[in-house]
Protein backbone atom coordinates (compact mmCIF):
# COMPACT_ATOMS: atom_id res chain seq x y z
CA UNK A 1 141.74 101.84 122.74
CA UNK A 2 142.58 98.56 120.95
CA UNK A 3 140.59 97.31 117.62
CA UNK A 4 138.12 94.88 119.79
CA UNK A 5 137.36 97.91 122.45
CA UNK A 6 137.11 100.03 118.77
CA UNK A 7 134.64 97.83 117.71
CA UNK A 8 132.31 96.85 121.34
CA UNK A 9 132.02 101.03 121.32
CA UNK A 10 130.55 101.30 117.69
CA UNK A 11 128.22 97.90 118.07
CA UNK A 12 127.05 99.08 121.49
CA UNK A 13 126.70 102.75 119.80
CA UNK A 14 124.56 101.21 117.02
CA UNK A 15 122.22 98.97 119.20
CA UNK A 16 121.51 102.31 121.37
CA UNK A 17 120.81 104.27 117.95
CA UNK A 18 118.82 100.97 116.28
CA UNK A 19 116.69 101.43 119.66
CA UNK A 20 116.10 104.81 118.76
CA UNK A 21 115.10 104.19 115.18
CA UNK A 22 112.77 101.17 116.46
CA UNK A 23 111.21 103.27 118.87
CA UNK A 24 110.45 106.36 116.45
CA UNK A 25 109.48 104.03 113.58
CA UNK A 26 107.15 102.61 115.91
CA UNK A 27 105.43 106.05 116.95
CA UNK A 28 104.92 106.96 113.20
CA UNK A 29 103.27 103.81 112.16
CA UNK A 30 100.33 104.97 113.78
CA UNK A 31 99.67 107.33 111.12
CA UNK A 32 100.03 105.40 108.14
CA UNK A 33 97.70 102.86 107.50
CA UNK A 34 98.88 99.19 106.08
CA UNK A 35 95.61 97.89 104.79
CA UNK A 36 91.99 98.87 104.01
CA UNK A 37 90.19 100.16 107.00
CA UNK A 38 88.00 97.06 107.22
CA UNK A 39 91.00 95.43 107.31
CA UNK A 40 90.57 91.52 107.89
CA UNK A 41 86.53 91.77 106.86
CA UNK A 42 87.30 94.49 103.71
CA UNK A 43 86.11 93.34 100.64
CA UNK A 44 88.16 92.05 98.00
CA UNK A 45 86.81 95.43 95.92
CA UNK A 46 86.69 98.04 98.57
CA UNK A 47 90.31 97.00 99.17
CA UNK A 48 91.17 98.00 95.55
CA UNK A 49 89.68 100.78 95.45
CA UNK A 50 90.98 101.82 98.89
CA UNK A 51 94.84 100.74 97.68
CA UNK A 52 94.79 102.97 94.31
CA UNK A 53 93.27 106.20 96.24
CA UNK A 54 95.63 105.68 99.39
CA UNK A 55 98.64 104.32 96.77
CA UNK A 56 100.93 107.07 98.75
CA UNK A 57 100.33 106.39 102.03
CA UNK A 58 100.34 102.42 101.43
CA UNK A 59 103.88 102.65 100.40
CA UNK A 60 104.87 105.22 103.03
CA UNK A 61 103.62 102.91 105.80
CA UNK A 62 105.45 99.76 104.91
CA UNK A 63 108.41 101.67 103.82
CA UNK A 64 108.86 102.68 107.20
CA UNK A 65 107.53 99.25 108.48
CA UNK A 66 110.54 97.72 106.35
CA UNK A 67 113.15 100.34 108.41
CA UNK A 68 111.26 99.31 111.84
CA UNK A 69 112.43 95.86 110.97
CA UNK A 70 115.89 96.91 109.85
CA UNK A 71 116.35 98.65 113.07
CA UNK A 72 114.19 96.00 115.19
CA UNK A 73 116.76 93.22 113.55
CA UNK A 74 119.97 95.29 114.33
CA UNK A 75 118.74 96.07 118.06
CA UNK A 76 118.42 92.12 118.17
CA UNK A 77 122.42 91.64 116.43
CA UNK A 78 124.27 93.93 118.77
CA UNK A 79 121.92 92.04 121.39
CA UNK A 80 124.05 88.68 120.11
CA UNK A 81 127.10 90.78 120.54
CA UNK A 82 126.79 91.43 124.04
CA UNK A 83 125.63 87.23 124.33
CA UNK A 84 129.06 86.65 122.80
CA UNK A 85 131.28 87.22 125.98
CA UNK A 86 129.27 84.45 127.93
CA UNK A 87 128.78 82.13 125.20
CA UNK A 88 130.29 82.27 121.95
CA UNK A 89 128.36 79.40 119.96
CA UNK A 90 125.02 80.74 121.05
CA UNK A 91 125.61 84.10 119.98
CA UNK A 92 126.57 82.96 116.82
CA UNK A 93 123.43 80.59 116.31
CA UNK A 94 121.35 83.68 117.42
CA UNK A 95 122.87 86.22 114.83
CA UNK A 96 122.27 83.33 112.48
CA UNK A 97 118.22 83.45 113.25
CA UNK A 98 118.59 87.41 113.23
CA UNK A 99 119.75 87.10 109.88
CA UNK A 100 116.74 84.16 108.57
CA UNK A 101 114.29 86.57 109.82
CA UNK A 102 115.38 89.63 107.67
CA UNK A 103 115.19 86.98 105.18
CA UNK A 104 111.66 86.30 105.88
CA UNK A 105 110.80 89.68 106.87
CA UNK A 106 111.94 91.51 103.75
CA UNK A 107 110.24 89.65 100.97
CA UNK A 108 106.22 90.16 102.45
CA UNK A 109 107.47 93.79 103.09
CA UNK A 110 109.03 94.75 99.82
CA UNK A 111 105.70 93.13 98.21
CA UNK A 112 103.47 95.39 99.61
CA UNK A 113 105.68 98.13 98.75
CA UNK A 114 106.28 96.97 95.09
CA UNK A 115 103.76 94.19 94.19
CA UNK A 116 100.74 94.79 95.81
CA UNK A 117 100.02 98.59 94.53
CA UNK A 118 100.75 97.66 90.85
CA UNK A 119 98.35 94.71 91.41
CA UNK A 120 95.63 97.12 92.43
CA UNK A 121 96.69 100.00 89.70
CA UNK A 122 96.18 96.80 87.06
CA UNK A 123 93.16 94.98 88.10
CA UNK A 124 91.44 98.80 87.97
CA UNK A 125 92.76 99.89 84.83
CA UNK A 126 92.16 96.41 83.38
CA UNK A 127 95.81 96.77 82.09
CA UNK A 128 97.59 93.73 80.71
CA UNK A 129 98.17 90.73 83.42
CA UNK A 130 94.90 92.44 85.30
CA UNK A 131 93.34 88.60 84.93
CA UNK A 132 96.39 87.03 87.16
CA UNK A 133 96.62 90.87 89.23
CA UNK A 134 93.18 89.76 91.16
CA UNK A 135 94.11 86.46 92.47
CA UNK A 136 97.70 87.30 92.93
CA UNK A 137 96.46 90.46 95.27
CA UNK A 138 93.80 87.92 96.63
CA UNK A 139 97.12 85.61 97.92
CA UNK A 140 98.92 88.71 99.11
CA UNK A 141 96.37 89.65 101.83
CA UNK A 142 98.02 91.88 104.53
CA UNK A 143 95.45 91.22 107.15
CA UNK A 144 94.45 87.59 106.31
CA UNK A 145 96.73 85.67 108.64
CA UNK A 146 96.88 82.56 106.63
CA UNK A 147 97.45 84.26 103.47
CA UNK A 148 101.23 83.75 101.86
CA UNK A 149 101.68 87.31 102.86
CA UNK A 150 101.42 86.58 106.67
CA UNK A 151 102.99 83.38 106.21
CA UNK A 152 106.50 85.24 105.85
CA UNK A 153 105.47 87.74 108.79
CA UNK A 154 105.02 85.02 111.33
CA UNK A 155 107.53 82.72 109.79
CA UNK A 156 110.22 86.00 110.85
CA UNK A 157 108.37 86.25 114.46
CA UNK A 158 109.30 82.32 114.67
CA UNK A 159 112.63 83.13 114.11
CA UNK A 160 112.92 86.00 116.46
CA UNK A 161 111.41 83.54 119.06
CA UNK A 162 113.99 81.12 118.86
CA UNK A 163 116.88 84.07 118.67
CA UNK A 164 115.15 84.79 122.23
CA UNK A 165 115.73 81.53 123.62
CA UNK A 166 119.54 81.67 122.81
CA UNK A 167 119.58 85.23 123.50
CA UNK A 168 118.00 85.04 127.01
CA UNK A 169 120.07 82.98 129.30
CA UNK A 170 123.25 84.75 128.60
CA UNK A 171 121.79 88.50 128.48
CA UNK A 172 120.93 88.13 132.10
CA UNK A 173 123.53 90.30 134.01
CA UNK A 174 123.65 91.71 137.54
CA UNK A 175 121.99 95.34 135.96
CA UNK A 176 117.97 95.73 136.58
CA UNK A 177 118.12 96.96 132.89
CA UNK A 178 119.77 93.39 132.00
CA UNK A 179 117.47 91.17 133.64
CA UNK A 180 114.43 92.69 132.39
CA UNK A 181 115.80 92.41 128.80
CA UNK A 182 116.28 88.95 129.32
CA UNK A 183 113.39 87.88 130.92
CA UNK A 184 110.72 89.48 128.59
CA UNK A 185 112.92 87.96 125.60
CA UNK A 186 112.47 84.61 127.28
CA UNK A 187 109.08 85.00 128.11
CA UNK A 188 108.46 85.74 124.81
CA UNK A 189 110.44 83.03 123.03
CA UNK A 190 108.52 80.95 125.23
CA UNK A 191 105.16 81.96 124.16
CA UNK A 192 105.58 82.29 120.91
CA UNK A 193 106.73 78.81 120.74
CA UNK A 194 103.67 77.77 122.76
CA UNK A 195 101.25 78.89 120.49
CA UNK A 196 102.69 77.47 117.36
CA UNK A 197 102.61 74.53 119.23
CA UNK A 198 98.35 75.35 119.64
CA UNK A 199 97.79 76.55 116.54
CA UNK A 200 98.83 73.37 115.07
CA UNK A 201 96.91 71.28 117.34
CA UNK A 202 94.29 73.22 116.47
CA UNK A 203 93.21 75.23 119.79
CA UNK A 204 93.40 78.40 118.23
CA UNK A 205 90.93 79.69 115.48
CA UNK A 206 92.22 81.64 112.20
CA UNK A 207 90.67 84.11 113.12
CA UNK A 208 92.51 84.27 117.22
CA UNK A 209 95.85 84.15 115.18
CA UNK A 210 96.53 87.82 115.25
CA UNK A 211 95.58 88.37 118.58
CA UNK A 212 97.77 85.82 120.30
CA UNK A 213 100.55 86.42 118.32
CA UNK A 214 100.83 90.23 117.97
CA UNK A 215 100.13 90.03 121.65
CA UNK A 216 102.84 88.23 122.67
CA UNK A 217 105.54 89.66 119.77
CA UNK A 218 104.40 92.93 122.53
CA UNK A 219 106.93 91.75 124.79
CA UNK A 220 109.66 93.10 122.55
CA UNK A 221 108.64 96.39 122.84
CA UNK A 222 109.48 96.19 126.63
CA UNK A 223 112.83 94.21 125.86
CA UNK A 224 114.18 97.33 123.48
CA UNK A 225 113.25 100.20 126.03
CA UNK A 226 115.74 97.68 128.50
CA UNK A 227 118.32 97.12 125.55
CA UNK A 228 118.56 101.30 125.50
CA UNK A 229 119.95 100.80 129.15
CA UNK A 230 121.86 98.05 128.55
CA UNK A 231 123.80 99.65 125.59
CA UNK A 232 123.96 102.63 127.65
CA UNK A 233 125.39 101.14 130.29
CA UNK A 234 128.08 99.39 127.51
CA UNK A 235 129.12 102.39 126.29
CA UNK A 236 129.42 103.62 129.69
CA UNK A 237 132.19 101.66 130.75
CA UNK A 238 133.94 101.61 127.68
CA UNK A 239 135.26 105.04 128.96
């Protein structure tokens, strides 16, 4: 096996084992809360006081939110790989967005795992800096989908939309597991890019914004059960 068969096997490896990772991360975030209960319509004091008595499982829950993304991300990258033996430049601008939206993704995400509980722990102990702590955690609302917060959040989902629409055309092979990988990526570049185009003209509410977009960024979760097939089916002729 020559260096470039070496290295298809471990990229094709890692995509299978990133969809494993994204798929498990994804079944435990169900039991660890990421905001108050109330979430969007919590008040700004029950959400204190609900963020220094659940301090532990706050941080659990985005810590493995911040490995979902990891794993999510790397899925996408050995996604570009595969892209690479149709069309080189594409591939390459669609590793590039990969890469902006870890970018994006990271900083809200290591926020609520460092920021956001010492805000809390300050504004209730009335510690030093507990005057700036309330507006600051104010700004960094998890739920609010306007806040700064959420701004990085769906400023990553952009750029996983537009990593779709290089991605897509060039994914599609003659495999069934193929073609659905690429078509729910497209669809979902598509989407996601029509409703940024409505939310700025104004035909969706603030408060629809979560919805539509969590509802479409669904479509992924069909596109990595496909990528397991499609890496599987990689590694499978490598041998």
């Amino acid at each position: 096996m020559n260096a470039t068969q070496t290295l298809n096997s471990h990229i094709n490896r890692f995509g299978f084992w990133s969809v494993i990772i994204t798929i498990a991360t994804a079944v435990l975030s169900i039991f660890f809360p990421l905001d108050a209960p109330a979430g969007y319509a919590a008040e700004h004091a029950d959400r204190v006081a609900w963020l220094n008595a659940n301090r532990g499982l706050f941080i659990v829950g985005w810590t493995n939110q911040i490995v979902a993304m990891f794993s999510l991300s790397a899925v996408f990258a050995c996604g570009a790989w595969i892209v690479a033996d149709r069309n080189v430049f594409r591939a390459i601008l669609a590793a590039f967005f990969v890469a902006m939206s870890v970018m994006a993704f990271i900083i809200p995400k290591f926020i609520a795992v460092w920021t956001i509980p010492l805000l809390a722990d300050s504004i209730t102990s009335g510690a030093v800096g507990a005057e700036l702590a309330d507006p600051l955690l104010r700004v960094l609302n998890v739920s609010i989908p306007f806040s700064l917060y959420t701004s990085f959040d769906y400023l990553g989902f952009w750029l996983y939309s537009v990593f779709a629409l290089l991605a897509a055309g060039p994914l599609y092979r003659d495999t069934s597991s193929s073609k659905v990988a690429a078509v729910t990526l497209g669809v979902f570049g598509v989407i996601y890019q029509v409703l940024m185009v409505a939310l700025f003209l104004g035909a969706i509410a603030p408060v629809d914004i979560e919805a539509y977009f969590i509802g479409a960024s669904l479509l992924l979760v069909v596109h990595v059960v496909a990528m397991a097939f499609v890496f599987k089916t990689e590694i499978s002729h490598e041998k």
